[in-house]
Protein backbone atom coordinates (compact mmCIF):
# COMPACT_ATOMS: atom_id res chain seq x y z
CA UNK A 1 85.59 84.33 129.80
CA UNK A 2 86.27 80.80 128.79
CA UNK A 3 88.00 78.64 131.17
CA UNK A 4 90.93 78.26 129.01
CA UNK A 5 91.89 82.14 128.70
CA UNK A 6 91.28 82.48 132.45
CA UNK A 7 94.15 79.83 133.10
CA UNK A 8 96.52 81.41 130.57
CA UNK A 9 95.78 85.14 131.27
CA UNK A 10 94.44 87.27 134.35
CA UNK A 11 93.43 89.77 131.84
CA UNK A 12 90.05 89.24 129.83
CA UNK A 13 91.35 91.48 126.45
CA UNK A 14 94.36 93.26 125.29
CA UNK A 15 93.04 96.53 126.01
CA UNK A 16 93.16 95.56 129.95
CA UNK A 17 96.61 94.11 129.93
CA UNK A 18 98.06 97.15 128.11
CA UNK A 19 96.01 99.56 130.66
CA UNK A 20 97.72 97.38 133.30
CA UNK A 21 101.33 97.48 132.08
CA UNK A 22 101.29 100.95 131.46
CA UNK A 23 99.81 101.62 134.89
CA UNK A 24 102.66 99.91 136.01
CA UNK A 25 105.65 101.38 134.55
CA UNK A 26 103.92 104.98 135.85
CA UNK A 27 104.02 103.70 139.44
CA UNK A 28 107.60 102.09 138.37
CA UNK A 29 109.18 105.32 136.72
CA UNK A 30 107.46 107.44 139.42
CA UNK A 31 109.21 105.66 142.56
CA UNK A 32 112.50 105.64 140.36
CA UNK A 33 112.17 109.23 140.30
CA UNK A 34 112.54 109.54 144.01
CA UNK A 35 114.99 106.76 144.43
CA UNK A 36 118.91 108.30 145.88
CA UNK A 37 121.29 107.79 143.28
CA UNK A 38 123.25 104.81 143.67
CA UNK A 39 120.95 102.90 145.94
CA UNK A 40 119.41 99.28 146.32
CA UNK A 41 115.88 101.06 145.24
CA UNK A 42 117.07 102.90 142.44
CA UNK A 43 118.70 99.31 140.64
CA UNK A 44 115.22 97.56 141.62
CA UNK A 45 113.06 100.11 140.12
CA UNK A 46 115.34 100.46 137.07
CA UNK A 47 115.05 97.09 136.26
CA UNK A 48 111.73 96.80 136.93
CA UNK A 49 110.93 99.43 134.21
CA UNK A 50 113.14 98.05 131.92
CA UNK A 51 111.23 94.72 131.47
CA UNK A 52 108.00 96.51 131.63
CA UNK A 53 108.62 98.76 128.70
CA UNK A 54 110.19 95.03 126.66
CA UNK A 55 107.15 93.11 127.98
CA UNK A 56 105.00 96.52 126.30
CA UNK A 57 106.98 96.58 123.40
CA UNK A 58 105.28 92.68 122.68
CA UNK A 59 102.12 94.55 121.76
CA UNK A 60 102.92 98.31 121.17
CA UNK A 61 104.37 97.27 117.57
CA UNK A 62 100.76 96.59 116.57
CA UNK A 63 99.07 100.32 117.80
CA UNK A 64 100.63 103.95 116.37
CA UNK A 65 100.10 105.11 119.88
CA UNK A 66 101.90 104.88 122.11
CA UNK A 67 103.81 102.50 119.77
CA UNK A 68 107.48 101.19 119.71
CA UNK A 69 109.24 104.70 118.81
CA UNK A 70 108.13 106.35 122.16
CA UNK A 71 108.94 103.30 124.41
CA UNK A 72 112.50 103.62 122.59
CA UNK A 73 112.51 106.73 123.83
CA UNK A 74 111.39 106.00 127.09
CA UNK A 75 114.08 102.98 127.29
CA UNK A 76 116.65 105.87 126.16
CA UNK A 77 115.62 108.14 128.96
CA UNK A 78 115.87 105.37 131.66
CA UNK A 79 119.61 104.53 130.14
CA UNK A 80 120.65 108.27 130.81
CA UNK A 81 119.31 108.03 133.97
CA UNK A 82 116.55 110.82 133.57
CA UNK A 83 114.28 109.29 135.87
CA UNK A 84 112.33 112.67 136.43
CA UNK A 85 111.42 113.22 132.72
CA UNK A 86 110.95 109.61 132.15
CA UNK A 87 108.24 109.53 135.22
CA UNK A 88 106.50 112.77 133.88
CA UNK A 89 106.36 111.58 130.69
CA UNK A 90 105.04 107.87 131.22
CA UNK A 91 102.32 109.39 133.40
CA UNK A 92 100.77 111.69 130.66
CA UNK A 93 101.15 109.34 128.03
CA UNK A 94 99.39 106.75 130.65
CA UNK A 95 96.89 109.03 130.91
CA UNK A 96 96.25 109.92 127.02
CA UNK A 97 95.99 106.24 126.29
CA UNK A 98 93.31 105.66 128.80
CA UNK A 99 91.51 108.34 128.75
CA UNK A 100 91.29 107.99 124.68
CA UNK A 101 92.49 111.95 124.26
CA UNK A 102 95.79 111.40 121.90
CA UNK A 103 93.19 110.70 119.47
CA UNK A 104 91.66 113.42 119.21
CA UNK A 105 95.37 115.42 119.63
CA UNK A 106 97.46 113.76 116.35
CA UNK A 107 100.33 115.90 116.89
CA UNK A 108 101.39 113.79 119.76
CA UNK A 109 101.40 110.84 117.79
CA UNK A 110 103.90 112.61 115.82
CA UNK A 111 105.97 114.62 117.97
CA UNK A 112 109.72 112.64 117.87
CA UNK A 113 111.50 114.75 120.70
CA UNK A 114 108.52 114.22 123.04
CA UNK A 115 110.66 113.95 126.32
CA UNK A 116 112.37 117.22 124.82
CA UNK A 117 109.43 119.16 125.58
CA UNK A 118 107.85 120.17 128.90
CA UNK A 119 104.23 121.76 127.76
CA UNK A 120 101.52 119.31 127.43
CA UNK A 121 101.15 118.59 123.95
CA UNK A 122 97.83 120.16 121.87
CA UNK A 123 96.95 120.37 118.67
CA UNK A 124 99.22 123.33 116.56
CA UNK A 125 96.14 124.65 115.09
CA UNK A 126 94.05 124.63 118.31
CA UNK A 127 91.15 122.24 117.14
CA UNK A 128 90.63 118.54 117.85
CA UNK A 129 90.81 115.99 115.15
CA UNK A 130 89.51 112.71 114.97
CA UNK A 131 91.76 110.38 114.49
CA UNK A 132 91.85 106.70 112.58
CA UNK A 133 94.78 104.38 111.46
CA UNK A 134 95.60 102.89 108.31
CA UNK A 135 97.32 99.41 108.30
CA UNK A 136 100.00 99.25 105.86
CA UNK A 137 100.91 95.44 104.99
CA UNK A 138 104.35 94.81 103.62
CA UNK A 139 107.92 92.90 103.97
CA UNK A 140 109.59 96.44 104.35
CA UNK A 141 113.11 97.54 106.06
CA UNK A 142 112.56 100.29 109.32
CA UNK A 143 114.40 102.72 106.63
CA UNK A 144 112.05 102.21 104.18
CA UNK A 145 109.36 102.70 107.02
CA UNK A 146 110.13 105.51 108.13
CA UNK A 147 110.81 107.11 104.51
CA UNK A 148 106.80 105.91 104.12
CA UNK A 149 106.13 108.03 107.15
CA UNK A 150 107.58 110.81 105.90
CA UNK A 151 106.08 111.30 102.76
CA UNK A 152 102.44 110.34 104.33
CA UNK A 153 102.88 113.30 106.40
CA UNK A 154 103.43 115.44 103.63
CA UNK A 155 100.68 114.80 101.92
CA UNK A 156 98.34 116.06 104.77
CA UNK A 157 96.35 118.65 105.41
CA UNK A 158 95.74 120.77 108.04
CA UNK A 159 92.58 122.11 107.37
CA UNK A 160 91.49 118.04 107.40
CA UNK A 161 88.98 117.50 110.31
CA UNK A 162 90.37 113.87 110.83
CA UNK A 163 93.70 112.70 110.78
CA UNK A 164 95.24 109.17 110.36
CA UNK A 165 98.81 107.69 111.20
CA UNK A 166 99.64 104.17 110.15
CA UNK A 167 100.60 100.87 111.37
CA UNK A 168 102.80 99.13 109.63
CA UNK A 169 103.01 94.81 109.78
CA UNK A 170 105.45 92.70 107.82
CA UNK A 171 103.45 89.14 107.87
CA UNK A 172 99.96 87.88 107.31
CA UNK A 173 100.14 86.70 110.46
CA UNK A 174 101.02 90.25 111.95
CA UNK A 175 98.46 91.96 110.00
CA UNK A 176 95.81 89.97 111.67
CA UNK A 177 96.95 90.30 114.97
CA UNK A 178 96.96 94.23 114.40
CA UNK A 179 92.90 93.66 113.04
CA UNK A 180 92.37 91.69 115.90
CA UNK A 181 94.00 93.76 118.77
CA UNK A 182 93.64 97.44 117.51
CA UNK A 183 90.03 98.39 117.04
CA UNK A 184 91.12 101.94 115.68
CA UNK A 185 92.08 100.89 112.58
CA UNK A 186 90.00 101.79 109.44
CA UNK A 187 91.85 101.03 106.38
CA UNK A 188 94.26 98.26 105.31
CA UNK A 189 96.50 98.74 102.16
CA UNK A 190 98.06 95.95 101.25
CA UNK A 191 101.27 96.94 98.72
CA UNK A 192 102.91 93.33 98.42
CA UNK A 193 102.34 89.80 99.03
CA UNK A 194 103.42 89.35 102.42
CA UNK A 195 105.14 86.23 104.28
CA UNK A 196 102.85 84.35 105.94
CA UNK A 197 104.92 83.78 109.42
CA UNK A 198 105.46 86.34 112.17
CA UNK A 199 109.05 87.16 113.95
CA UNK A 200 107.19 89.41 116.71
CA UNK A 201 104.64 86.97 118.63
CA UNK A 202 105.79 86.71 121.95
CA UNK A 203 104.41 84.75 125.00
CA UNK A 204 102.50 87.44 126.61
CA UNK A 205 100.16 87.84 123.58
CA UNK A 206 99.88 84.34 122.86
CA UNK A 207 96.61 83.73 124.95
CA UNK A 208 95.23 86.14 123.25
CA UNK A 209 95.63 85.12 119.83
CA UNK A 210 94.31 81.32 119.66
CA UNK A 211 92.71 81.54 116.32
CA UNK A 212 95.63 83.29 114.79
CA UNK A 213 98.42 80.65 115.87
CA UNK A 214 95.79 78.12 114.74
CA UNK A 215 95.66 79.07 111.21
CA UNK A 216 97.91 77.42 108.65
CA UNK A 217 98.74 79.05 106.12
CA UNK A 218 102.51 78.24 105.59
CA UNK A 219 102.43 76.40 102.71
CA UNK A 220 100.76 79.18 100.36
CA UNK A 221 103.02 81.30 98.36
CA UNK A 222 103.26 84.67 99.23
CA UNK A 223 101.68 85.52 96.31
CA UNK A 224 98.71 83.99 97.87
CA UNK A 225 98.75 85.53 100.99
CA UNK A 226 97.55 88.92 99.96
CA UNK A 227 94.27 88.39 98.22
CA UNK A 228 93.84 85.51 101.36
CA UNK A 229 94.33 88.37 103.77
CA UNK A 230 91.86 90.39 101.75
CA UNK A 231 89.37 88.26 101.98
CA UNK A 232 89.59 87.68 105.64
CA UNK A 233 89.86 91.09 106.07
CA UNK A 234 86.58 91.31 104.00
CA UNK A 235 84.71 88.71 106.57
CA UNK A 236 86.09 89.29 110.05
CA UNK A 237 86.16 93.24 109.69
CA UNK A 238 84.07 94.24 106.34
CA UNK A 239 83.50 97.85 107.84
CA UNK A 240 87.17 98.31 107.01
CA UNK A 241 88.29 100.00 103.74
């Protein structure tokens, strides 16, 4: 570790600070659930989770799992106060993430009324996939995002032996961060030329991401910007399709 990252960050990678977060919003969410009603603890915890899960959300937007949608669910259950649920819930999706199973399980990385449900989640055919992401690199609306989800899923099949969901970034600068950070990722499609600058990098990623903030790119069109991201793509991870 170079002396520079060990005075901005006590973790050495992302993978250790998102172990660590989500660690702590289990032990958070699990001492809510016990909290009285009303009480001293109960406000302390709350508000303990609730910056956890926006201090997550800083790098879940770049991995399909556990990803922005479920800690919008979590930050739903903690509004209506469903601290037992919440704490159940954090806890096994704690564990899937460090114990790598969600990817070989896709249906939880698809399953939208997850706290609705009180079974651990399994495959619906009853065999293990491997599973892989595809970047998707475009300027696109959430609506537009989710209609692209949609009609992925559609096209699947279930008699596949590996299964993919996507990740979806809106900048060049995003993109890379993804590349960088989320090591599960196997394909990049890039639709259109996207803007160069990110609206997402926030403090708690920053010393992590040195040679991205150090790269100028700004004054390239964005019709630039996606053969340039192709060719980095091509040198910094040429397994990639």
């Amino acid at each position: 570790m170079s002396k520079n990252k060990a005075s901005n960050t006590k973790f050495y990678n992302i993978g250790q600070f998102r172990v660590h977060y989500w660690n702590n919003l289990k032990q958070e969410t699990a001492e809510l659930a016990r909290c009285q009603r009303g009480s001293k603890k109960e406000k302390k915890h709350s508000d303990n989770a609730r910056q956890l899960l926006d201090d997550l959300s800083a790098v879940e937007h770049f991995f399909s799992f556990p990803g922005v949608h479920r800690l919008e669910i979590f930050r739903g259950a903690l509004k209506k106060s469903e601290y037992m649920s919440l704490s159940n819930h954090v806890a096994e999706t704690t564990r899937q993430l460090v114990s790598d199973s969600y990817r070989s399980h896709p249906d939880i990385l698809e399953d939208d009324h997850y706290l609705d449900e009180n079974e651990d989640r399994e495959p619906r055919d009853g065999n293990s996939k491997n599973d892989f992401e595809v970047l998707f690199v475009e300027e696109m609306s959430e609506e537009e995002e989710k209609t692209l989800r949609t009609k992925l899923k559609e096209l699947r099949n279930p008699a596949e032996k590996f299964s993919y969901n996507i990740v979806v970034q809106r900048s060049f600068q995003d993109a890379i961060i993804a590349l960088q950070f989320n090591h599960n990722i196997q394909a990049v499609v890039i639709r259109y030329a996207p803007p160069f600058r990110s609206q997402r990098i926030n403090g708690l990623i920053k010393p992590y991401i040195d040679n991205v903030l150090n790269l100028d790119l700004s004054t390239r069109t964005d019709q630039e910007l996606g053969p340039l991201l192709g060719l980095w793509i091509k040198q910094f991870r040429p397994e990639l399709d």
